[in-house]
C-alpha atoms as a PDB file:
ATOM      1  CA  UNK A   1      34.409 -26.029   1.209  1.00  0.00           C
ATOM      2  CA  UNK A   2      31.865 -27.491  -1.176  1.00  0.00           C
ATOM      3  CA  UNK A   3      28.858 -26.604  -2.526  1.00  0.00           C
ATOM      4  CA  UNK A   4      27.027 -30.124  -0.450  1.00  0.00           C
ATOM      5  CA  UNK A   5      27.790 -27.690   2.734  1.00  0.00           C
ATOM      6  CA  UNK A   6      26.871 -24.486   1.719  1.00  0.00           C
ATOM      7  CA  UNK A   7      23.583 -26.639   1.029  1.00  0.00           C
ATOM      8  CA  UNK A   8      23.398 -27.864   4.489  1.00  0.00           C
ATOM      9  CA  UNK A   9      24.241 -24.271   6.301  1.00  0.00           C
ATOM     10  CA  UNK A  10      21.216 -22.869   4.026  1.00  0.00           C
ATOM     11  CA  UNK A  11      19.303 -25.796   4.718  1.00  0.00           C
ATOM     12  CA  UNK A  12      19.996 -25.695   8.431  1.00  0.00           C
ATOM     13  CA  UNK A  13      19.768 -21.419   8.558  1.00  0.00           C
ATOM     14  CA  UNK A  14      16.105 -21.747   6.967  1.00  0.00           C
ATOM     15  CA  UNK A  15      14.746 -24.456   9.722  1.00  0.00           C
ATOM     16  CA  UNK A  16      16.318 -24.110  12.202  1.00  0.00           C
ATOM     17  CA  UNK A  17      16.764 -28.120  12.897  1.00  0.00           C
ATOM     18  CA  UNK A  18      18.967 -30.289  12.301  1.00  0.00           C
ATOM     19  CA  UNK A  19      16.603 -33.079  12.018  1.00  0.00           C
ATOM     20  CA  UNK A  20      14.110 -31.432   9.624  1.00  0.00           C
ATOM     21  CA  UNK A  21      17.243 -29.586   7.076  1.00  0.00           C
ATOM     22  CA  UNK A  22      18.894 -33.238   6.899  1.00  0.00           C
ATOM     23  CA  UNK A  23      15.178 -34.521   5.871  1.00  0.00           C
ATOM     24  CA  UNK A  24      14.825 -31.391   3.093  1.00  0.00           C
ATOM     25  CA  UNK A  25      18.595 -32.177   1.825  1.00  0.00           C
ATOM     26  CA  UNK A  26      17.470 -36.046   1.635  1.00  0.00           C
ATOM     27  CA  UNK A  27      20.614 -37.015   3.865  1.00  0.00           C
ATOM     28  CA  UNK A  28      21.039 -38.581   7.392  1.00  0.00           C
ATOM     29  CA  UNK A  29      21.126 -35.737  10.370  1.00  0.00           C
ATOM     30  CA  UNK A  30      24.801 -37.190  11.427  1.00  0.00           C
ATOM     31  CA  UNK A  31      25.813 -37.074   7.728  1.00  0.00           C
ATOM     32  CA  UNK A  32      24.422 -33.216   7.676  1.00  0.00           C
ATOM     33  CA  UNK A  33      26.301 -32.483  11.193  1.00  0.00           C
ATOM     34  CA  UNK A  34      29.349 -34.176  10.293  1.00  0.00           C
ATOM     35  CA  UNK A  35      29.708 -31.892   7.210  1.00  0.00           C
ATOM     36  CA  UNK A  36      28.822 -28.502   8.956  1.00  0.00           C
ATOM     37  CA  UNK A  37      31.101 -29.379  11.604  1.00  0.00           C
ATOM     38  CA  UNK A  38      33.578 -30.103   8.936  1.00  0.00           C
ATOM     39  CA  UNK A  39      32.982 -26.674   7.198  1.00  0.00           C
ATOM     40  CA  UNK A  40      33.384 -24.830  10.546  1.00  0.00           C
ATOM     41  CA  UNK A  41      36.427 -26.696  11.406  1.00  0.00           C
ATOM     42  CA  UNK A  42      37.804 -25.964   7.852  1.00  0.00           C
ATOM     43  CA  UNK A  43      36.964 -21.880   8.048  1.00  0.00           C
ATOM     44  CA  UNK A  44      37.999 -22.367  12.283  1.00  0.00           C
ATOM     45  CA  UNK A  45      34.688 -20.520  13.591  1.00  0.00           C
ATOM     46  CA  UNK A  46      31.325 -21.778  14.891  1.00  0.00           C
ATOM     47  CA  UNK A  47      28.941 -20.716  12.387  1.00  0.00           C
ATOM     48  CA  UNK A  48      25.654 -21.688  14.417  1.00  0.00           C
ATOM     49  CA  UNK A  49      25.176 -21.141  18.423  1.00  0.00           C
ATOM     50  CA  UNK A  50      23.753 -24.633  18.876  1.00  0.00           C
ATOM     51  CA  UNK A  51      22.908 -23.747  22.690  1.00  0.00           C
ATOM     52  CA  UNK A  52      19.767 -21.460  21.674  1.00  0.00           C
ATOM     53  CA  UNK A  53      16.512 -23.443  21.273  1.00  0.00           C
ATOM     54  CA  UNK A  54      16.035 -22.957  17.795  1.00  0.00           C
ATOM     55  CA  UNK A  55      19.317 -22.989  17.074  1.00  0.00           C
ATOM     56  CA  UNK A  56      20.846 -19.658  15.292  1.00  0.00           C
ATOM     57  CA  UNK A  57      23.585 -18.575  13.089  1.00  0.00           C
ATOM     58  CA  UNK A  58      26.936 -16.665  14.845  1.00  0.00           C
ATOM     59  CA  UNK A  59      27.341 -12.893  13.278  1.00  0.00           C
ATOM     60  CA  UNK A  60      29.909 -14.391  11.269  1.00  0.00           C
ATOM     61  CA  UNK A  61      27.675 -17.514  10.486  1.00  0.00           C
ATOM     62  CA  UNK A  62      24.588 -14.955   9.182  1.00  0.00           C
ATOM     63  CA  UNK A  63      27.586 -13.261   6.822  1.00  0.00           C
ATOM     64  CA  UNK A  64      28.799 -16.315   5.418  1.00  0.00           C
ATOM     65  CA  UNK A  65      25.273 -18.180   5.019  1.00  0.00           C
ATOM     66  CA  UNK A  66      24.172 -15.186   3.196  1.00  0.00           C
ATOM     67  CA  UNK A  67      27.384 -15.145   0.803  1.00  0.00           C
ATOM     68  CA  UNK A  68      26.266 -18.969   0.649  1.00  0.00           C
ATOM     69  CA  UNK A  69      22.674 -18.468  -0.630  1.00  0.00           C
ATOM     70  CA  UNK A  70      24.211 -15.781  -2.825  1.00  0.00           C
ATOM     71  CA  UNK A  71      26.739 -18.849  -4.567  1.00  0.00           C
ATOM     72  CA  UNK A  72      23.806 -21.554  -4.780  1.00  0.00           C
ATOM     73  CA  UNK A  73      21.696 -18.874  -6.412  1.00  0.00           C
ATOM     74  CA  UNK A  74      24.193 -18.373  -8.982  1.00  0.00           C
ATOM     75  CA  UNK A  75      25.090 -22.211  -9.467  1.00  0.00           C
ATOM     76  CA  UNK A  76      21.262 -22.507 -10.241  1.00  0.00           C
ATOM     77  CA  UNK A  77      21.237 -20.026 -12.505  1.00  0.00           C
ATOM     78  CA  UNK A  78      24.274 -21.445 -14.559  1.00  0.00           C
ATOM     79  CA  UNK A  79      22.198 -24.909 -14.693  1.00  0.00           C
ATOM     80  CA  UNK A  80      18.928 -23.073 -15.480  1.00  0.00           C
ATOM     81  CA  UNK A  81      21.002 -21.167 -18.369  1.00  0.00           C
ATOM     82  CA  UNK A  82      22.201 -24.456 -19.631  1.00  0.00           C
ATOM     83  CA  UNK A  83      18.387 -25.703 -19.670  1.00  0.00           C
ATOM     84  CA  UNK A  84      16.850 -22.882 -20.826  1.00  0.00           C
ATOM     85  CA  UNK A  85      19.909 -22.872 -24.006  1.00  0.00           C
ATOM     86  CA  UNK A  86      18.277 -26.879 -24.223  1.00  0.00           C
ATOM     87  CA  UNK A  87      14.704 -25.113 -24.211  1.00  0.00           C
ATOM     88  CA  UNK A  88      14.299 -27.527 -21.429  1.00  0.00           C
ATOM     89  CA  UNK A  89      11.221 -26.656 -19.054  1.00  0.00           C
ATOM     90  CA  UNK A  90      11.494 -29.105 -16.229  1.00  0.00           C
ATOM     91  CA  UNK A  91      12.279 -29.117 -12.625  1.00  0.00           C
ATOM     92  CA  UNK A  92      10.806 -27.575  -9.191  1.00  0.00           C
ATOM     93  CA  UNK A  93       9.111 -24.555  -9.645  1.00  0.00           C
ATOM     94  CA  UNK A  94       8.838 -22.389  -6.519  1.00  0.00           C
ATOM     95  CA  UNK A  95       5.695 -19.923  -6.509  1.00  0.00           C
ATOM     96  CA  UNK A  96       5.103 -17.715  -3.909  1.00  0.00           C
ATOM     97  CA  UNK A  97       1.327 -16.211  -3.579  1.00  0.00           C
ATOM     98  CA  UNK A  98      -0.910 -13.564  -1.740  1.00  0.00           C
ATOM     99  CA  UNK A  99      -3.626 -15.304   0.169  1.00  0.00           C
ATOM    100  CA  UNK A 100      -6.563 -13.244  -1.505  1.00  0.00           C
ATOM    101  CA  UNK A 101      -5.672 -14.469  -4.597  1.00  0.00           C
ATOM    102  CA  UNK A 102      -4.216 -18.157  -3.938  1.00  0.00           C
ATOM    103  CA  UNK A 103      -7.851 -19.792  -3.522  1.00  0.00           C
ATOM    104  CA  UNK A 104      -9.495 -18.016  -6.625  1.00  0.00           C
ATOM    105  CA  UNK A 105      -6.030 -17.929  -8.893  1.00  0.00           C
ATOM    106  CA  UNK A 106      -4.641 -21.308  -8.566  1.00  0.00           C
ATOM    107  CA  UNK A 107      -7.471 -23.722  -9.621  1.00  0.00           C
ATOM    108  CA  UNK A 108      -7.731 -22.133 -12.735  1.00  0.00           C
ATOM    109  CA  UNK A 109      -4.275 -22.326 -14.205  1.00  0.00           C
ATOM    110  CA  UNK A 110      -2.600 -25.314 -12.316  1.00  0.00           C
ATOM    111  CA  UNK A 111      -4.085 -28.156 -14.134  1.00  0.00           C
ATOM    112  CA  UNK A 112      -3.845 -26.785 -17.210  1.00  0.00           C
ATOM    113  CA  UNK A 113      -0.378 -25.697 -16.598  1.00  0.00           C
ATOM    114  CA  UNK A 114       0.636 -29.131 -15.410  1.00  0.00           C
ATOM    115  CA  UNK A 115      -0.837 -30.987 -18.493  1.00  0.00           C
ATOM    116  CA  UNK A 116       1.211 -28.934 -20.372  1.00  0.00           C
ATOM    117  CA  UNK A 117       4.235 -29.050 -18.760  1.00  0.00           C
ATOM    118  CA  UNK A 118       4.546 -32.246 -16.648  1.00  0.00           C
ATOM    119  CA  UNK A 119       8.192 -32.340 -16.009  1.00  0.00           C
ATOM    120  CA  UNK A 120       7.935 -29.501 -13.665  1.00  0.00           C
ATOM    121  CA  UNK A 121       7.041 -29.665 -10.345  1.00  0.00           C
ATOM    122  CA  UNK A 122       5.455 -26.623  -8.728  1.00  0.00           C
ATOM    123  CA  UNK A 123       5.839 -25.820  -4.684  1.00  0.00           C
ATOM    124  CA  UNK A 124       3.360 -23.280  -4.196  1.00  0.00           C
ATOM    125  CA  UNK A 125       2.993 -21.383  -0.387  1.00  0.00           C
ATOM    126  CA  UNK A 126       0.718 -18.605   0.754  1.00  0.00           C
ATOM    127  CA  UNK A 127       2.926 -15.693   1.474  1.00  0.00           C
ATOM    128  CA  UNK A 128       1.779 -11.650   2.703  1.00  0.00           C
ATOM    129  CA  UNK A 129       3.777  -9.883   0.042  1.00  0.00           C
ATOM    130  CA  UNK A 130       6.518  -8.281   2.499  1.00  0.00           C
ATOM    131  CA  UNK A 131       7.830 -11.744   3.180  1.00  0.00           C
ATOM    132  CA  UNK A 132       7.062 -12.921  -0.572  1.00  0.00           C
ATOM    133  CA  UNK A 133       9.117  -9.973  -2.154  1.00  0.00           C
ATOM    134  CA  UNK A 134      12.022 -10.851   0.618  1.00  0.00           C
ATOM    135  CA  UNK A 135      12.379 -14.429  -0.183  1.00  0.00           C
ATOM    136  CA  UNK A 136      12.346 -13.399  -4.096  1.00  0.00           C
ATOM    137  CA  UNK A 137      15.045 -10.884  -3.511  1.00  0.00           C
ATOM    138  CA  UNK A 138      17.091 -14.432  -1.362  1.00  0.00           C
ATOM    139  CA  UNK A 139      16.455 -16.389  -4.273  1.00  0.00           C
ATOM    140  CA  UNK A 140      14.340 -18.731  -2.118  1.00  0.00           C
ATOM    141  CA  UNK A 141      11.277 -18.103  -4.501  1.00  0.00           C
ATOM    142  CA  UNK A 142      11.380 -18.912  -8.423  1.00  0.00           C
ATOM    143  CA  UNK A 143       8.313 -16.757  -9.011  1.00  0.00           C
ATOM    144  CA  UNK A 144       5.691 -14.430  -6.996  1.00  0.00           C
ATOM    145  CA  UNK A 145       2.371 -13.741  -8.155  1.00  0.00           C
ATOM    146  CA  UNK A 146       0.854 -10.731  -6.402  1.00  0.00           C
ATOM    147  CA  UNK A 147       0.109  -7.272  -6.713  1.00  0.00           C
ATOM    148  CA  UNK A 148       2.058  -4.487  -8.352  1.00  0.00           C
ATOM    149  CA  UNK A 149       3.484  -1.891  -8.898  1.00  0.00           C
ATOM    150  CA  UNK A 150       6.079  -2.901  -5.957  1.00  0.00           C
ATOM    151  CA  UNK A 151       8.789  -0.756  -7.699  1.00  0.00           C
ATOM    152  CA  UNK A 152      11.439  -2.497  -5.845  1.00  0.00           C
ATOM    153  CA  UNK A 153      14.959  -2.931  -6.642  1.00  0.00           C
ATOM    154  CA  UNK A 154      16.068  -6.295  -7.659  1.00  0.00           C
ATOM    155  CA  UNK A 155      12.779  -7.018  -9.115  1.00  0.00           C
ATOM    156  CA  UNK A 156      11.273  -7.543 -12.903  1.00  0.00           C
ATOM    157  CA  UNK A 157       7.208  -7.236 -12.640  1.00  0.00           C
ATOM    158  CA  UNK A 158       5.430  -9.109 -15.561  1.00  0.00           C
ATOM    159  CA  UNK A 159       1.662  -8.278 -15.562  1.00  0.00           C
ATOM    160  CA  UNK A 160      -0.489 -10.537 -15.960  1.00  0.00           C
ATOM    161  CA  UNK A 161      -4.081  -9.306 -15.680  1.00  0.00           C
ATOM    162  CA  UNK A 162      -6.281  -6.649 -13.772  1.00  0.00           C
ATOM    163  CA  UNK A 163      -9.724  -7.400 -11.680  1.00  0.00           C
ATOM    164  CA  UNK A 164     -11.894  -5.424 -10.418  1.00  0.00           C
ATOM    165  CA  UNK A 165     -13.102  -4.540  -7.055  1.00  0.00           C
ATOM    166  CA  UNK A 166     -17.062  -5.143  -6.345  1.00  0.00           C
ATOM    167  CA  UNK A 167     -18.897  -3.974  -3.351  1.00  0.00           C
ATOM    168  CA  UNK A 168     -20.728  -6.993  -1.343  1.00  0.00           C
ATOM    169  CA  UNK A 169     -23.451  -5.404   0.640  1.00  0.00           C
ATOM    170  CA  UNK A 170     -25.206  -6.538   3.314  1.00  0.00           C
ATOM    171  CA  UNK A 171     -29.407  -7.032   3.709  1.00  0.00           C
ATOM    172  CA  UNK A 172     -31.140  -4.283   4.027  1.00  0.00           C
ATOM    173  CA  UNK A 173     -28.007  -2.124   3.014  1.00  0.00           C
ATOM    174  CA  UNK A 174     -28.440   1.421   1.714  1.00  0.00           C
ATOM    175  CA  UNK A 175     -26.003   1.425  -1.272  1.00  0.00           C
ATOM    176  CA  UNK A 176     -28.812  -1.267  -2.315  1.00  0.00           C
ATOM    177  CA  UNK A 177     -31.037   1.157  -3.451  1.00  0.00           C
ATOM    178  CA  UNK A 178     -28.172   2.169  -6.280  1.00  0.00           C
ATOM    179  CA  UNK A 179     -27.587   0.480  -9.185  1.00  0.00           C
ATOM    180  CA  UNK A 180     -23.850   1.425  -9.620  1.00  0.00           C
ATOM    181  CA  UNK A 181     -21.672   3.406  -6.955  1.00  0.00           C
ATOM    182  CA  UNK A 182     -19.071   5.446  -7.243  1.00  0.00           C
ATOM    183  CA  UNK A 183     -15.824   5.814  -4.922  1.00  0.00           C
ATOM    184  CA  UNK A 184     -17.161   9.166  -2.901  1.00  0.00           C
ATOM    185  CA  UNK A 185     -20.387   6.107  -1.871  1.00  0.00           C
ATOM    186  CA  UNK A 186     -18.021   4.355   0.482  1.00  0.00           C
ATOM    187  CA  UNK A 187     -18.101   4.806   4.137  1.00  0.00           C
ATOM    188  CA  UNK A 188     -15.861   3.651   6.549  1.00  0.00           C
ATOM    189  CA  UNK A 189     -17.725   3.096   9.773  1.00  0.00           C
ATOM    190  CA  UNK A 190     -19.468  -0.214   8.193  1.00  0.00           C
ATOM    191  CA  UNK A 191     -16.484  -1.591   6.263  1.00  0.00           C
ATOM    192  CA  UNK A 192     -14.931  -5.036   7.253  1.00  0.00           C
ATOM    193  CA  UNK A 193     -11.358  -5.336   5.963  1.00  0.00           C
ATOM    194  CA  UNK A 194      -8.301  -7.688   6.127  1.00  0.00           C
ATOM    195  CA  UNK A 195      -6.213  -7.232   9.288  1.00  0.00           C
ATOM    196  CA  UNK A 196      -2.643  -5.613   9.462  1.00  0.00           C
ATOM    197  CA  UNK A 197       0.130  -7.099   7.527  1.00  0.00           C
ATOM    198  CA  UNK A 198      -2.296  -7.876   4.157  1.00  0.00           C
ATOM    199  CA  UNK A 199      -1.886  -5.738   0.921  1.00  0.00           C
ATOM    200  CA  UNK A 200      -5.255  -5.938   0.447  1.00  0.00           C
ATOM    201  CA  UNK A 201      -6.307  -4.016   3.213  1.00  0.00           C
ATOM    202  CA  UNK A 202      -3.787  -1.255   2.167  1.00  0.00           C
ATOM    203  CA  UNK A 203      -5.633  -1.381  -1.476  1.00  0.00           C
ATOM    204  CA  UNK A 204      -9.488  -1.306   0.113  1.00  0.00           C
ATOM    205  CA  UNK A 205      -8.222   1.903   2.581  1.00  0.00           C
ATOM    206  CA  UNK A 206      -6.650   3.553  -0.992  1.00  0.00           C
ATOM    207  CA  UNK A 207     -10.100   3.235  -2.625  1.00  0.00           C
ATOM    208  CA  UNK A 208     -11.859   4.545   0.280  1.00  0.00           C
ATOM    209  CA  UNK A 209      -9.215   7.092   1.145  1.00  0.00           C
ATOM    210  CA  UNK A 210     -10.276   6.623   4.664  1.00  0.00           C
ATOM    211  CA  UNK A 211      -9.014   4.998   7.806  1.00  0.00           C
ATOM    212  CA  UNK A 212     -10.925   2.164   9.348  1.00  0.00           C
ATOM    213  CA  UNK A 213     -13.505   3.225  11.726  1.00  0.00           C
ATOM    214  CA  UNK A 214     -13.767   1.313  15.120  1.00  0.00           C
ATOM    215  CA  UNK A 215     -17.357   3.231  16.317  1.00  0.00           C
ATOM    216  CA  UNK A 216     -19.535   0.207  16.144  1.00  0.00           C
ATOM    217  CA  UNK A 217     -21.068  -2.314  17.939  1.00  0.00           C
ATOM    218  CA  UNK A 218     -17.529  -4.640  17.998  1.00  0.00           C
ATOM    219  CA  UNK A 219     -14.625  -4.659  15.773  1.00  0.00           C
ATOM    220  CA  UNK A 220     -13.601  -7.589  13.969  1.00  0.00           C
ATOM    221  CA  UNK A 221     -10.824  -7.780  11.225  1.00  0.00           C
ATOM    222  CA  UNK A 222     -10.191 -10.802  10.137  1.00  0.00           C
ATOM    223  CA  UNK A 223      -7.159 -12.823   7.814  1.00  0.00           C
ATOM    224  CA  UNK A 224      -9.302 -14.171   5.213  1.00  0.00           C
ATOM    225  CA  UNK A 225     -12.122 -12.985   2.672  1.00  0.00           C
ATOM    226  CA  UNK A 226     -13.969 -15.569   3.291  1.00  0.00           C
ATOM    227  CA  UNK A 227     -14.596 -14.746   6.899  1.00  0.00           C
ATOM    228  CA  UNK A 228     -15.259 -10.882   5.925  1.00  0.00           C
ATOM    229  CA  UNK A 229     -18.239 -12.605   3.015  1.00  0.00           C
ATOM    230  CA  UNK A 230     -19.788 -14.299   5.620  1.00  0.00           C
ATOM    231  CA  UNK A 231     -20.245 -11.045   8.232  1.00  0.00           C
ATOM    232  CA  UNK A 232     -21.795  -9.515   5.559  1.00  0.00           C
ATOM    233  CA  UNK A 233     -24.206 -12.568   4.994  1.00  0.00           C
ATOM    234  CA  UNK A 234     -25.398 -11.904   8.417  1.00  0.00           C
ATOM    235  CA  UNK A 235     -26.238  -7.990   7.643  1.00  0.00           C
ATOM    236  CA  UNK A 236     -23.033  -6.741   9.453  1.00  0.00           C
ATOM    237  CA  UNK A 237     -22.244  -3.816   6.927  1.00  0.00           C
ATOM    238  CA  UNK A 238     -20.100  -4.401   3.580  1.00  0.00           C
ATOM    239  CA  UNK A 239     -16.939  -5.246   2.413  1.00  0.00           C
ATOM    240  CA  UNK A 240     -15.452  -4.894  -1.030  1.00  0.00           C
ATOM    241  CA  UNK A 241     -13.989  -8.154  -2.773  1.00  0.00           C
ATOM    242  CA  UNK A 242     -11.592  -8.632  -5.784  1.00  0.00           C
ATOM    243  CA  UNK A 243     -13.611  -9.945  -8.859  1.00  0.00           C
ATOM    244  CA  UNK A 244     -12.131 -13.505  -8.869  1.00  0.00           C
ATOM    245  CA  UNK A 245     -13.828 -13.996  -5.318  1.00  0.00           C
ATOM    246  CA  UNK A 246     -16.826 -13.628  -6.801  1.00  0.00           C
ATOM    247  CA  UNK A 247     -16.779 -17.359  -7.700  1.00  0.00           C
ATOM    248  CA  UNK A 248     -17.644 -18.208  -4.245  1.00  0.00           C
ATOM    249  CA  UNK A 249     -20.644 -16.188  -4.027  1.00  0.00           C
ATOM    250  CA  UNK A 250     -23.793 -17.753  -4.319  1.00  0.00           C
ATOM    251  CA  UNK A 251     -26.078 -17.024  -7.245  1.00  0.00           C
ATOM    252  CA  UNK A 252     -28.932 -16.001  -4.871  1.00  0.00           C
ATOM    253  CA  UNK A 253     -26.461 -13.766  -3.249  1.00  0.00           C
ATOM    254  CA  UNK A 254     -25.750 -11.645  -6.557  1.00  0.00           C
ATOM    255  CA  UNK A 255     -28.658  -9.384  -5.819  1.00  0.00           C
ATOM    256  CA  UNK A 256     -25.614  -7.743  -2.943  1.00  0.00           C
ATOM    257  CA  UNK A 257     -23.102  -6.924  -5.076  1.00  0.00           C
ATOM    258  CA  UNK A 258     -22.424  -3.459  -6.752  1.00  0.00           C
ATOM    259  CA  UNK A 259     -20.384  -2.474  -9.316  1.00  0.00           C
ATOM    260  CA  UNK A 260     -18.769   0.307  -9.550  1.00  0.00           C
ATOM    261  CA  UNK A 261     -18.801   3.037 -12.212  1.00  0.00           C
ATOM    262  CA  UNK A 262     -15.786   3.378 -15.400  1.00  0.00           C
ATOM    263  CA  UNK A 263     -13.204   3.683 -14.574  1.00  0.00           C
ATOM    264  CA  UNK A 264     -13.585   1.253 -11.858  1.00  0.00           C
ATOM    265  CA  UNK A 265     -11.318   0.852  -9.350  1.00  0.00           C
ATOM    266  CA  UNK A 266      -9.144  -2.312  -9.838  1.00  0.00           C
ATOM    267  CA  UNK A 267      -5.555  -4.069  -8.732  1.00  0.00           C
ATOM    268  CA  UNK A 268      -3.613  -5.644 -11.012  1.00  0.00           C
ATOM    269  CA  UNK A 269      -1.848  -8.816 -10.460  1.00  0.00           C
ATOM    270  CA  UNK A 270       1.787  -9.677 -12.887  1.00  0.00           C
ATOM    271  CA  UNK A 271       4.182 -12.445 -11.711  1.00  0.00           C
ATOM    272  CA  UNK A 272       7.629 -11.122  -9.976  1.00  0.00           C
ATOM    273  CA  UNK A 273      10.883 -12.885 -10.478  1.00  0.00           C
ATOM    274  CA  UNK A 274      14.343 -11.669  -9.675  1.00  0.00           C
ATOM    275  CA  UNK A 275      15.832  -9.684 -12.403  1.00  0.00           C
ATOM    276  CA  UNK A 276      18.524 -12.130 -13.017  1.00  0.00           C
ATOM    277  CA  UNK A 277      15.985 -14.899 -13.013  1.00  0.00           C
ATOM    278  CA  UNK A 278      16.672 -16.902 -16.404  1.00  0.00           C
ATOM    279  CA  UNK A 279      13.234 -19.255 -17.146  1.00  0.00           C
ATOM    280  CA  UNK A 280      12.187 -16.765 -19.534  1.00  0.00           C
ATOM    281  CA  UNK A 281      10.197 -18.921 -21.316  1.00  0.00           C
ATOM    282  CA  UNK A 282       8.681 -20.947 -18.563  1.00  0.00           C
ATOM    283  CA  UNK A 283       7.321 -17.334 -17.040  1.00  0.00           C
ATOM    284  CA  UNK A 284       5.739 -16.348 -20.065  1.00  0.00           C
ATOM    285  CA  UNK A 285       4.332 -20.157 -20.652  1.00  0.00           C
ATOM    286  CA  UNK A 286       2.858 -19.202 -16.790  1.00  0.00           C
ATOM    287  CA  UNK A 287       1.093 -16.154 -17.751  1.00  0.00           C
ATOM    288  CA  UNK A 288      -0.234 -17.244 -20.823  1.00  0.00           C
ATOM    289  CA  UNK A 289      -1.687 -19.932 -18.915  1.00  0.00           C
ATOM    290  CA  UNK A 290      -3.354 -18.040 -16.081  1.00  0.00           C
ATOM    291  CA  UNK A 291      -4.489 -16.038 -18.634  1.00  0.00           C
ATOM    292  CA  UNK A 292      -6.032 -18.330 -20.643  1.00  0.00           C
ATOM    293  CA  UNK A 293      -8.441 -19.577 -17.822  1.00  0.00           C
ATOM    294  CA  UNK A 294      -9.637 -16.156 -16.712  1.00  0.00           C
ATOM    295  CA  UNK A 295     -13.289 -15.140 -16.930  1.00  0.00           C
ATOM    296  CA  UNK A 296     -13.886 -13.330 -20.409  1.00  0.00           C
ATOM    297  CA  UNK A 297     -14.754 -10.137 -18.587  1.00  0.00           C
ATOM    298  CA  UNK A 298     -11.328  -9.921 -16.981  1.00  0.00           C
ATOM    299  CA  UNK A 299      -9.192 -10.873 -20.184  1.00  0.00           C
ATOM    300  CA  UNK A 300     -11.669  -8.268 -22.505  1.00  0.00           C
ATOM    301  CA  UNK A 301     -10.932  -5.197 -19.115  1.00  0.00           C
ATOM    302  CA  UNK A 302      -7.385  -6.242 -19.002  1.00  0.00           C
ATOM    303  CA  UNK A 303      -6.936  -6.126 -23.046  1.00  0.00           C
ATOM    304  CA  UNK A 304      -8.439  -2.841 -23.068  1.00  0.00           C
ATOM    305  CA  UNK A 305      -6.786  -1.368 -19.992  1.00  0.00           C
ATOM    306  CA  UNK A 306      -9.360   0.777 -19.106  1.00  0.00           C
ATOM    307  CA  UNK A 307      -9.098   0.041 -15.282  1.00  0.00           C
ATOM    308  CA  UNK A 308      -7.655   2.710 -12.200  1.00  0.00           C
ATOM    309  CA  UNK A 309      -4.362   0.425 -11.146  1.00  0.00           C
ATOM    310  CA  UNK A 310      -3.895   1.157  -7.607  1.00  0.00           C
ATOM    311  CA  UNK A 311      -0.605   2.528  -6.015  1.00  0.00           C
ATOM    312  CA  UNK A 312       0.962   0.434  -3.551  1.00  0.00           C
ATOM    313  CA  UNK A 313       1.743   2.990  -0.785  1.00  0.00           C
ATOM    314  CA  UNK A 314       3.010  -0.057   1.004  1.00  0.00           C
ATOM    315  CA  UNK A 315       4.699  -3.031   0.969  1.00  0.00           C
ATOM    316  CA  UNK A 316       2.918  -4.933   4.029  1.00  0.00           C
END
C-alpha cells in the first residue's frame, strides 16, 4: 500500500470516473486502474462496485477511503509543518466560499493577495455552507470564508469583518417615506429571499423573525441576489442585501435603499480552517488582505464592533 494509491482511491471516490480522477492525479487511466486494482488485490476486497453508473465505493471501500483521506490529510500537514518551519508560503490554496459573498468578496482581495504572494495558487469554488463546512471537516478545503458563528466541532473561526444589512425597496414603496427603519418595519408578505439550502435566507428570516409569506400575486425565490435586485427594480416589493452588494447598485438607484437604525443588524464573515490546519501565517496574511480592500465604512463598523452579529440557527 502506498500513499500514490490512497491518492487514486480519493481521487477516484471524489469523481466518480476513472477517466476524469486519472486526469486530476496527472496519470494515464490504465496507470490509475492498474494501481487500484493492485491495492484491492493487495488488501483481497473490491473497494469500488464498478457495475453502478457512477461507479461507488463497497461498505468496506467507503471505510478505508475515509481512513485514506484521513492519512493524506496528515502527510500534508507534516509537509505544510516543514514549510511553514521554512516560513515558506507557496503552493495550492483551496478556498471554499458562500455565493452571496463570492462576487462582492473576491475582486477585492485576490489581486492584491496574488501580487503579494505569487507562489501560491488559489482554487476557489462557490459552496452553500453545509457542504463548505463538510469538505473543511474532510480536509478537502484549505480555507472557508463564510458566515459565523458555526460553533462546530473540528473547526477554528477567524473573523474577519462584519457588514451590514440594507433594505432595497422597490418604487413607490412605503418604507420610502422613512428615512431610517428599524427591525419591527419589516414585513414579510413583500419580501423576496434566497431559496432553501442558502444561509442567507436563514439570516434575512432571523432579522425579520418571520416566515416567508406566499399570499401574493406569484412566488418566486430565487439562488442569487442578483435576481432578487432586479424584482425589486421592477416594483415587486423589497429585499434586504448585505452591504458589499451594494457595489452593484446603480447610483440612480441609491434613492431605494434604507438603512437601518444602531445597532444595525449585520452578519459577520471570518475565514474557517480545520483546527489542525497549520498555514498560520498564510491565514492571517488572507485576512489582512481582505481587510485591507474593504470599504472604510466596513473596516471603521467592524473596528468598533458596534454591530448585532446574527445567530446561525442553522447550518443550511
Amino acid at each position: 500500500m502506498t500513499l500514490t494509491q490512497l491518492e487514486y482511491i480519493v481521487a477516484l471516490d471524489t469523481h466518480r470516473h476513472f477517466v476524469t480522477a486519472s486526469e486530476k492525479c496527472f496519470v494515464t487511466q490504465p496507470t490509475l486502474s492498474m494501481q487500484i486494482q493492485k491495492l484491492e488485490k493487495e488488501l483481497d476486497v473490491l473497494l469500488f462496485d464498478r457495475k453502478k453508473q457512477p461507479l461507488e465505493p463497497t461498505p468496506v471501500g467507503r471505510e478505508l477511503i475515509r481512513r485514506a483521506r484521513q492519512v493524506l490529510r496528515e502527510v500534508q500537514e507534516m509537509r505544510d509543518f516543514v514549510k511553514n518551519e521554512k516560513e515558506i508560503l507557496a503552493g495550492e490554496l483551496k478556498i471554499g466560499i458562500i455565493p452571496t459573498l463570492a462576487p462582492y468578496l473576491i475582486p477585492l482581495f485576490l489581486s492584491g493577495f496574488l501580487k503579494k504572494h505569487p507562489p501560491i495558487r488559489p482554487v476557489i469554488e462557490e459552496l452553500q455552507t453545509e457542504d463548505l463546512v463538510h469538505r473543511l471537516l474532510e480536509g478537502r478545503l484549505d480555507i472557508g470564508l463564510l458566515v459565523t458563528p458555526l460553533e462546530e466541532k473540528g473547526l477554528e473561526e477567524i473573523p474577519v469583518f462584519e457588514e451590514t444589512f440594507v433594505a432595497y425597496l422597490s418604487e413607490g414603496h412605503p418604507l420610502l417615506a422613512k428615512r431610517e427603519l428599524v427591525l419591527t418595519d419589516l414585513e414579510a408578505h413583500d419580501l423576496w429571499i434566497l431559496n432553501e439550502g442558502h444561509c442567507f435566507r436563514n439570516q434575512i428570516l432571523q432579522i425579520c423573525q418571520k416566515q416567508p409569506n406566499h399570499e401574493r400575486a406569484f412566488v418566486y425565490e430565487s439562488g442569487t441576489l442578483d435576481t432578487l435586485r432586479k424584482m425589486v427594480e421592477q416594483r415587486f416589493g423589497y429585499t434586504l442585501l448585505p452591504q458589499l452588494a451594494l457595489q452593484d447598485i446603480h447610483p440612480d438607484r441609491w434613492e431605494f435603499l434604507r438603512y437601518f437604525e444602531e445597532p444595525q443588524p449585520a452578519r459577520q464573515i471570518s475565514l474557517v480552517v480545520h483546527e489542525r490546519f497549520l498555514k498560520r501565517r498564510l491565514v492571517e496574511s488572507l485576512r489582512e488582505e481582505i481587510f485591507a480592500q474593504l470599504p472604510e465604512t466596513i473596516r471603521k463598523r467592524s473596528l468598533r464592533q458596534q454591530l448585532v452579529p446574527l445567530r446561525m440557527k442553522s447550518k443550511a
